[in-house]
N, C-alpha and C. Protein backbone atom coordinates (compact mmCIF):
# COMPACT_ATOMS: atom_id res chain seq x y z
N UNK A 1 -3.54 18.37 -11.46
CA UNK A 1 -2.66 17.83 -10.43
C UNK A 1 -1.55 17.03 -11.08
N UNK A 2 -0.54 17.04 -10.67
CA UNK A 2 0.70 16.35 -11.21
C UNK A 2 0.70 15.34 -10.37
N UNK A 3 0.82 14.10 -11.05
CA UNK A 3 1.13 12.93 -10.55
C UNK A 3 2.37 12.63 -9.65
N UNK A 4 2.19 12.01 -8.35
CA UNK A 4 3.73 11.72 -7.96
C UNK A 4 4.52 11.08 -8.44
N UNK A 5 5.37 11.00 -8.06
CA UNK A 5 6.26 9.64 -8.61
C UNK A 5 6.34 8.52 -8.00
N UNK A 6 6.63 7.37 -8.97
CA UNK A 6 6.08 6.33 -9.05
C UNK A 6 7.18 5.61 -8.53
N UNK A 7 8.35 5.43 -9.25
CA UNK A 7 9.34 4.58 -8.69
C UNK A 7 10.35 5.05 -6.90
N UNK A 8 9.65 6.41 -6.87
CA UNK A 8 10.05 6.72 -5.62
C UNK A 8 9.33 6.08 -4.25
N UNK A 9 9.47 5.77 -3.19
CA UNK A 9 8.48 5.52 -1.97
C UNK A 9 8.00 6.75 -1.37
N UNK A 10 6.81 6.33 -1.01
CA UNK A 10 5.73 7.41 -1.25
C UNK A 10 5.25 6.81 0.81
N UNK A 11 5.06 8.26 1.82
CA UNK A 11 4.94 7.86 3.10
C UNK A 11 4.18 8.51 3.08
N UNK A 12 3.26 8.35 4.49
CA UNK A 12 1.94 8.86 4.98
C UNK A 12 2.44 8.56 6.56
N UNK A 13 2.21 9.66 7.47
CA UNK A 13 2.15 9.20 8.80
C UNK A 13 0.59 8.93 9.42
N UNK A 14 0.38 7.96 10.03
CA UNK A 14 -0.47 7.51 10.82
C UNK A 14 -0.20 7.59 12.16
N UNK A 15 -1.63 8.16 13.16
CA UNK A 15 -1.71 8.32 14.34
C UNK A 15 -1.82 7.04 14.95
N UNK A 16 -1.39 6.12 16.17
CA UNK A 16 -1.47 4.75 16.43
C UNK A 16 -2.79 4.90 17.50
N UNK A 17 -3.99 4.68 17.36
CA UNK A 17 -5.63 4.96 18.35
C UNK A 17 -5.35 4.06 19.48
N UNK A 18 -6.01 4.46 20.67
CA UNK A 18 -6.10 3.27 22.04
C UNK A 18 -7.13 1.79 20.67
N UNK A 19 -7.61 2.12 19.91
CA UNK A 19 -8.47 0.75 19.21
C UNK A 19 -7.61 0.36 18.49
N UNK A 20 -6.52 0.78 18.00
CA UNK A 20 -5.35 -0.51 17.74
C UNK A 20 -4.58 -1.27 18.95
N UNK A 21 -4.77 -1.06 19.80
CA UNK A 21 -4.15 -2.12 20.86
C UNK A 21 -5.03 -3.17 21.35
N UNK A 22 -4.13 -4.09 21.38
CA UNK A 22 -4.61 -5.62 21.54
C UNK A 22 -4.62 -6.25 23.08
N UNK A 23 -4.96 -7.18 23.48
CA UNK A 23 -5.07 -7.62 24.79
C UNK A 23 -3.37 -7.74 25.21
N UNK A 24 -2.71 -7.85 23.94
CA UNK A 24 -0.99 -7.92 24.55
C UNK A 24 -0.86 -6.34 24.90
N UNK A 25 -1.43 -5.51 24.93
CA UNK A 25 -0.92 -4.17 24.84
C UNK A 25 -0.13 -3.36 23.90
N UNK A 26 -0.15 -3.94 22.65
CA UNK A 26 0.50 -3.62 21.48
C UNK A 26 -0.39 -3.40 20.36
N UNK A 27 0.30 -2.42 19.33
CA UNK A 27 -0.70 -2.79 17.95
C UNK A 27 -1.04 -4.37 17.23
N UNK A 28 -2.27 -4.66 17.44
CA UNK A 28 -2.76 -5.53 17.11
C UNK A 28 -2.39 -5.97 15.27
N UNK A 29 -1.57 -6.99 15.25
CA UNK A 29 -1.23 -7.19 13.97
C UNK A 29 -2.33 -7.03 12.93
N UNK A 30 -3.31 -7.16 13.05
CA UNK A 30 -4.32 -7.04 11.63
C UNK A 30 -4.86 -5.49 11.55
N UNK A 31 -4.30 -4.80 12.56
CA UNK A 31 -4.15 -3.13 12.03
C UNK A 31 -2.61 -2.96 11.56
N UNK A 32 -1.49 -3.71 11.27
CA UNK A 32 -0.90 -3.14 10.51
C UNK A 32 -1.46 -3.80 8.59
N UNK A 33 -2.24 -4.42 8.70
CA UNK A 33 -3.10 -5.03 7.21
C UNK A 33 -3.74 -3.58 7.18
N UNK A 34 -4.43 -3.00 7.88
CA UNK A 34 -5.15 -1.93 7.77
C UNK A 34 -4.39 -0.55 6.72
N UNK A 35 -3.03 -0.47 7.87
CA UNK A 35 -1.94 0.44 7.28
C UNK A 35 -1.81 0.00 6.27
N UNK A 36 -1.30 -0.84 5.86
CA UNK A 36 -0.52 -1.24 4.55
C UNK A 36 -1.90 -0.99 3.00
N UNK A 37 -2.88 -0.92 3.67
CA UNK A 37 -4.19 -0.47 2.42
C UNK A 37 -4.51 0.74 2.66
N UNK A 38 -3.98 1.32 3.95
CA UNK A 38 -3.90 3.16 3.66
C UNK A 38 -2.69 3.89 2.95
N UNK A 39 -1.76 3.06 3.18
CA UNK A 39 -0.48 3.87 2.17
C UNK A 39 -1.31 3.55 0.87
N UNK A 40 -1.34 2.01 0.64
CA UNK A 40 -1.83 1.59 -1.19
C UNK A 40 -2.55 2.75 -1.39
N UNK A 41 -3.50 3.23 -1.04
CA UNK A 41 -4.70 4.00 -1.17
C UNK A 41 -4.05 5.56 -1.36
N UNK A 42 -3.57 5.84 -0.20
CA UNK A 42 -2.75 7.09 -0.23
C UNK A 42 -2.04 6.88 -1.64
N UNK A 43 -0.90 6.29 -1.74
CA UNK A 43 -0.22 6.34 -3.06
C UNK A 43 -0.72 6.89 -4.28
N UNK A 44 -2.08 5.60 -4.42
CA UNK A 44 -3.08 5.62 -5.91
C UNK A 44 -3.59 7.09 -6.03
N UNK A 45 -4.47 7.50 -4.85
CA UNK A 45 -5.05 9.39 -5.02
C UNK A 45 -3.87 9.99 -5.23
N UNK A 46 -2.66 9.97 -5.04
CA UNK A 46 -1.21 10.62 -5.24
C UNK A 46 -0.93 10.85 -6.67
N UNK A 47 -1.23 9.54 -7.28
CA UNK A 47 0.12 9.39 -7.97
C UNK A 47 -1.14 8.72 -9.30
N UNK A 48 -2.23 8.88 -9.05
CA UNK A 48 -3.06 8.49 -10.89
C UNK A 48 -3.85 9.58 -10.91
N UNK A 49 -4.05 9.39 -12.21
CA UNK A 49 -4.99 10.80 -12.75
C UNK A 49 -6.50 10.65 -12.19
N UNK A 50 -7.10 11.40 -12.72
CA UNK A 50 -8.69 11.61 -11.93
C UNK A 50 -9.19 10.44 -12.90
N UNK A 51 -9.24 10.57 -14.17
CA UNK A 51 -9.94 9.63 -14.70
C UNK A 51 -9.41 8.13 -14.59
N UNK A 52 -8.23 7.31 -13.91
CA UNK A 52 -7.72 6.27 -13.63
C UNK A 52 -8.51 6.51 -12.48
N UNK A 53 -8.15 7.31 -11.47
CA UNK A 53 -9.09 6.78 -10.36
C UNK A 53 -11.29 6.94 -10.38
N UNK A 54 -11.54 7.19 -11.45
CA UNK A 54 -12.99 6.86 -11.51
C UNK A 54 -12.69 5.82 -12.33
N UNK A 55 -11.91 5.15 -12.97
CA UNK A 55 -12.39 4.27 -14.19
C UNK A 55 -11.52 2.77 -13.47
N UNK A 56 -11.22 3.04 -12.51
CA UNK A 56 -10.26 1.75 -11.79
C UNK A 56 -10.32 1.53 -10.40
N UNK A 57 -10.51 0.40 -9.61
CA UNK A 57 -10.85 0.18 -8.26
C UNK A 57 -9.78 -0.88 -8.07
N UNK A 58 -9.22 -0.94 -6.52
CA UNK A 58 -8.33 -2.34 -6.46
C UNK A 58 -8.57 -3.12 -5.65
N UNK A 59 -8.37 -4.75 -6.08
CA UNK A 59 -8.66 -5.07 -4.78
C UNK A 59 -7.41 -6.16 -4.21
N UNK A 60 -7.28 -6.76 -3.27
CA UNK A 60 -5.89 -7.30 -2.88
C UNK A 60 -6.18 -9.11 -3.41
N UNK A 61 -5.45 -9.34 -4.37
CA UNK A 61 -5.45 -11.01 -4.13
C UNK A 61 -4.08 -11.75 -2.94
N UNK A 62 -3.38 -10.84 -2.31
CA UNK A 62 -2.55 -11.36 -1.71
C UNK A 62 -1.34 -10.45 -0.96
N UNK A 63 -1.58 -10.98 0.60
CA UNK A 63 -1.10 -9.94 1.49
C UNK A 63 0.10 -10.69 1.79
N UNK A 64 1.40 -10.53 2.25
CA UNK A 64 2.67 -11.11 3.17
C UNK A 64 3.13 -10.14 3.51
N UNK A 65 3.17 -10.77 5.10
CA UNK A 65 3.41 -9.53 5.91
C UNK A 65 4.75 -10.38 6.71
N UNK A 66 5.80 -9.74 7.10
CA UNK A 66 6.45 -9.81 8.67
C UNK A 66 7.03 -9.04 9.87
N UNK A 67 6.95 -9.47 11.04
CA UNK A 67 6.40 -8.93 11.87
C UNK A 67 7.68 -8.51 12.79
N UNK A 68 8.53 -7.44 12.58
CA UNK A 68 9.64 -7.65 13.26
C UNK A 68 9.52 -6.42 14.77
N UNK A 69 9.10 -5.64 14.90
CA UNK A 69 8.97 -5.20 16.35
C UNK A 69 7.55 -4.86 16.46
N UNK A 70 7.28 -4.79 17.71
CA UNK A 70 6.07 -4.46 18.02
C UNK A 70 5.96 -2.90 18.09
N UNK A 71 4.21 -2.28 17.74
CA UNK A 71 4.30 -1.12 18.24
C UNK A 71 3.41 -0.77 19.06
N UNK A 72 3.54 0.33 19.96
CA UNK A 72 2.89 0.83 20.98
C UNK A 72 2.01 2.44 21.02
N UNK A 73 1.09 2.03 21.96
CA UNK A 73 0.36 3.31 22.24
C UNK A 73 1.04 4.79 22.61
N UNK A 74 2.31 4.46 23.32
CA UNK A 74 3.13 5.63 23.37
C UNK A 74 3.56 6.26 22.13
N UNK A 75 4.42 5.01 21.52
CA UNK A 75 4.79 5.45 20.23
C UNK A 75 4.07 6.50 19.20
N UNK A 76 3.19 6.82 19.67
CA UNK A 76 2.29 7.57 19.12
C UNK A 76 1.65 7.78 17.62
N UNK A 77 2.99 7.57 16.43
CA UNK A 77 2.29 7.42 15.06
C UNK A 77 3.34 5.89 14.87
N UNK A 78 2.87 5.64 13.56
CA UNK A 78 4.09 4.82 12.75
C UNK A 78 3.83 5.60 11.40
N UNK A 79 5.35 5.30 10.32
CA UNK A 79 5.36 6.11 8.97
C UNK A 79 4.93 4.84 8.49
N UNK A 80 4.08 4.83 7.27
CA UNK A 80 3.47 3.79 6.36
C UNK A 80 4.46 3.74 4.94
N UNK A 81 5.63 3.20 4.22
CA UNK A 81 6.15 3.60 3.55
C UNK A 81 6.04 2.44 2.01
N UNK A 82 5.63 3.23 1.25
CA UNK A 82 5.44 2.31 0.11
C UNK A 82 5.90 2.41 -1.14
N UNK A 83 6.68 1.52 -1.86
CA UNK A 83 6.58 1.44 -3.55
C UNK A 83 5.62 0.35 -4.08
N UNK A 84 6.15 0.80 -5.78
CA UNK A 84 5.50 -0.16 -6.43
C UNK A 84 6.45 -1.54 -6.69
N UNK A 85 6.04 -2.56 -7.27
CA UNK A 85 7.15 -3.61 -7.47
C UNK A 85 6.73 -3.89 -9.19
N UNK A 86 7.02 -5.52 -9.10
CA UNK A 86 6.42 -5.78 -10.84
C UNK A 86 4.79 -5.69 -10.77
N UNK A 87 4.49 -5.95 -11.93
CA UNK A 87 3.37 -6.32 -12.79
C UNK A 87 3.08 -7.73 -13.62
N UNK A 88 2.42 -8.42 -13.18
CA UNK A 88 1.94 -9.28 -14.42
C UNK A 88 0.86 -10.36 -14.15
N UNK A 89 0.17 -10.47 -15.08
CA UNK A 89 -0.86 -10.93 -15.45
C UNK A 89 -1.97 -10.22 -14.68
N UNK A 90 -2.32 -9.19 -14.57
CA UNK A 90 -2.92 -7.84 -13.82
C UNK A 90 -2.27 -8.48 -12.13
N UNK A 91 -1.47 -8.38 -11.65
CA UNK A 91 -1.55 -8.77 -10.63
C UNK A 91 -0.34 -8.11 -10.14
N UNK A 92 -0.27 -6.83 -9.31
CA UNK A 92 0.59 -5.69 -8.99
C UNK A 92 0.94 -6.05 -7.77
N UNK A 93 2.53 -6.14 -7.61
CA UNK A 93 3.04 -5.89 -6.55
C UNK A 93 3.18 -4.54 -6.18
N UNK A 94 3.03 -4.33 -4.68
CA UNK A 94 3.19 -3.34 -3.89
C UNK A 94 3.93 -3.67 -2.83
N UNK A 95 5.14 -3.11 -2.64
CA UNK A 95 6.01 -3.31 -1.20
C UNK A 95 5.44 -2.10 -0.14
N UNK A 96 5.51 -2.56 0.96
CA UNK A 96 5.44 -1.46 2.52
C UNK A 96 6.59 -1.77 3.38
N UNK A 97 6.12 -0.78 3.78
CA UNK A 97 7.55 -1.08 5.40
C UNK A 97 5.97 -0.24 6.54
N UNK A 98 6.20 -0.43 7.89
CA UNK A 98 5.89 -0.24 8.39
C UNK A 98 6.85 0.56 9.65
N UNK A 99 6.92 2.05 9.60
CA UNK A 99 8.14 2.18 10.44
C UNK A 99 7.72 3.00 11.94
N UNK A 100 7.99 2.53 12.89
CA UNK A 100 7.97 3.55 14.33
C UNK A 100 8.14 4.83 14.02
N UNK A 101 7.84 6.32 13.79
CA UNK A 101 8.06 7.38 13.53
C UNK A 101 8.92 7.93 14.12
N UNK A 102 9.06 7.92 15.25
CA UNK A 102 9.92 8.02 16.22
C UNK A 102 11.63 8.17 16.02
N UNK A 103 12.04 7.06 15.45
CA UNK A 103 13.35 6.15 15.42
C UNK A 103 13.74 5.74 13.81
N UNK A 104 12.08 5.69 13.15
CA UNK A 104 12.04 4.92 11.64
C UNK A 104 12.85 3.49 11.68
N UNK A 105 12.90 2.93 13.14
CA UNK A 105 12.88 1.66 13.24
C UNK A 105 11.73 0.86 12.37
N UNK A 106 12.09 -0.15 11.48
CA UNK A 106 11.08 -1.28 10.86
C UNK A 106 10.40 -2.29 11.70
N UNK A 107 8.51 -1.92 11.68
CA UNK A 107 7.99 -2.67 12.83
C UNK A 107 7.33 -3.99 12.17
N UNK A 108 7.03 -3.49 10.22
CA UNK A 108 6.76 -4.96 9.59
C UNK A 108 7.28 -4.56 7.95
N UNK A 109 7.63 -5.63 7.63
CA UNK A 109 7.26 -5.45 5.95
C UNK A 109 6.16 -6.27 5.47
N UNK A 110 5.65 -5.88 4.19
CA UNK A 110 4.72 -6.56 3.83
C UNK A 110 4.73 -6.28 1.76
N UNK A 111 4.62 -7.57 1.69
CA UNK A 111 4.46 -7.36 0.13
C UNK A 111 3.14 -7.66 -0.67
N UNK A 112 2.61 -7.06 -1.27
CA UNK A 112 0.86 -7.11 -1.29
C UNK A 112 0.65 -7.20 -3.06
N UNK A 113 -0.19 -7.98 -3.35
CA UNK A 113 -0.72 -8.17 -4.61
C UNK A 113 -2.08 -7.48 -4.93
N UNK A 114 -2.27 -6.37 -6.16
CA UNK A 114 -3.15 -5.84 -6.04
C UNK A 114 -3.85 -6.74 -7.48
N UNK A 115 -4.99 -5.84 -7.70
CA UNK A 115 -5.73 -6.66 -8.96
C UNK A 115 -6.67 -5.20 -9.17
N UNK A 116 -6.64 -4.78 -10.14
CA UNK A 116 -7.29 -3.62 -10.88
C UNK A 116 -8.27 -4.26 -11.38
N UNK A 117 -9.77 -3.63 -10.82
CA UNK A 117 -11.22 -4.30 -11.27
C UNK A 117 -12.02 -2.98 -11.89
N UNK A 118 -13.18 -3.17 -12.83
CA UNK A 118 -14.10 -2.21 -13.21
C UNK A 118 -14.72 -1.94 -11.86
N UNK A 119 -14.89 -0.71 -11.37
CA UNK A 119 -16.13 -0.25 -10.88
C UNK A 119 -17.79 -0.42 -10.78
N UNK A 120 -17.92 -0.36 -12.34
CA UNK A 120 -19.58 -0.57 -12.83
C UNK A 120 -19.62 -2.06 -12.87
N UNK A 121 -18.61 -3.14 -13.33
CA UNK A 121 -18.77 -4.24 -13.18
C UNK A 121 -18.71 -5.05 -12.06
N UNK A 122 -17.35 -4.75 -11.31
CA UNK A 122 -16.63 -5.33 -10.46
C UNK A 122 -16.20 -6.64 -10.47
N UNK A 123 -15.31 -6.45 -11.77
CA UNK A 123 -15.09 -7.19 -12.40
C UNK A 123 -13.39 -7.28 -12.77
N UNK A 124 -12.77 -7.89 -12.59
CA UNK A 124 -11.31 -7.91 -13.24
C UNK A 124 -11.31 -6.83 -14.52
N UNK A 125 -9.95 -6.40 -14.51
CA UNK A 125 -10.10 -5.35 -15.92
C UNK A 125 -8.43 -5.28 -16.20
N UNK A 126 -8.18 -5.62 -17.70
CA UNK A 126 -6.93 -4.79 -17.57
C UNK A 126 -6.77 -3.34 -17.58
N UNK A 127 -6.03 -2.78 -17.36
CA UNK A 127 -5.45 -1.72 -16.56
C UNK A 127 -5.21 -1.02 -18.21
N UNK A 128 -4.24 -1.64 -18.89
CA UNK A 128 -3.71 -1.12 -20.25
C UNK A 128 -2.53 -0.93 -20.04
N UNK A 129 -1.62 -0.33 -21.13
CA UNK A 129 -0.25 -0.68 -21.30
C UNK A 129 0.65 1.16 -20.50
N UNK A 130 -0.47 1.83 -20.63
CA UNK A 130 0.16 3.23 -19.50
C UNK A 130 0.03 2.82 -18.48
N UNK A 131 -0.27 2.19 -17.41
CA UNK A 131 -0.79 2.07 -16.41
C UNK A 131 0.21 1.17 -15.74
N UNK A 132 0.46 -0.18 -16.76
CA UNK A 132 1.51 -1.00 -16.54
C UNK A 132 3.22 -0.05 -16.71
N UNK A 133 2.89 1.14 -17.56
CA UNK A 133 4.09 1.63 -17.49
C UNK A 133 4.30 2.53 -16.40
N UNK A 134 3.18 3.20 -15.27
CA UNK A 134 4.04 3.67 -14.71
C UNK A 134 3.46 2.91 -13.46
N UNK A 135 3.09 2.32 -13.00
CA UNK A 135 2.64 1.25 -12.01
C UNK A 135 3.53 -0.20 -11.75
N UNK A 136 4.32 -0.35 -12.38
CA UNK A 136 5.50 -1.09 -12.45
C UNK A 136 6.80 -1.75 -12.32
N UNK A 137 7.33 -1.78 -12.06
CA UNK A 137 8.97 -2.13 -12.34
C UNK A 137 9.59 -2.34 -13.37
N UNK A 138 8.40 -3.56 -13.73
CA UNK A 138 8.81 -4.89 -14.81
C UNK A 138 7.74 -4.20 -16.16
N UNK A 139 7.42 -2.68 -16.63
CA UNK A 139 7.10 -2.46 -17.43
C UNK A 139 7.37 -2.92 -18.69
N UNK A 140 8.69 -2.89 -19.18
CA UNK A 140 9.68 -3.19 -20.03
C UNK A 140 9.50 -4.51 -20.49
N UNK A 141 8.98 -5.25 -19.82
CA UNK A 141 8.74 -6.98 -19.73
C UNK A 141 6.92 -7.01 -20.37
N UNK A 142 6.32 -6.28 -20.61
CA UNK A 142 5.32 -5.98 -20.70
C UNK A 142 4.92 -6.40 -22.05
């Protein structure tokens, strides 16, 4: 399998369920946290090799999200749209957008900190210096 590319943004459409709506009648903000770890996820099976994804697991030290339109049950999907950002000290930025499919109106952004752990340990791990190169921005700084 050929890896995607990395510095490009990488989308997934998502169906919006009657169980993402909230007592306001809208998608309930902590399902767009949901989205934003199905693009990450989507991306990683995309875009690393088989043996990066058995030999590497992620987990989030840090989510920021904002919240600029609401979305709805009509609306039917939203596009999940993601790059990578910098790198450092194992601690990976990942940008999202969250967009209405519809219109590709922006319903949140969110900028997310990942952390690459062992599997068998579950344990912090560095990643190594390929990984930082194409998982990156700020490779070069490396």
């Amino acid at each position: 399998m050929q890896p995607a590319p990395l510095r490009q943004p990488f989308e997934i459409e998502i169906a919006i369920t009657p169980a993402d709506i909230d007592q306001l009648d809208h998608v309930n903000n902590v399902v767009y946290l949901r989205w934003v770890q199905e693009a990450a996820i989507a991306h990683w099976s995309a875009a690393a090799t088989e043996e990066e994804q058995r030999s590497l697991l992620w987990v989030v030290a840090r989510h920021e999200i904002d919240y600029r339109r609401p979305a709805f049950r009509q609306d039917g999907s939203v596009i999940a749209r993601t790059w990578i950002g910098e790198a450092r000290n194992q601690a990976f930025e990942r940008h999202t957008e969250i967009l209405r499919a519809s219109d590709r109106k922006v319903l949140a952004k969110a900028r997310t900190f990942w952390r690459p752990i062992d599997p068998a340990t579950m344990r912090p791990v560095d990643p190594g210096a390929d990984l930082y190169a194409r998982f990156s921005t700020s490779a070069e700084e490396q």
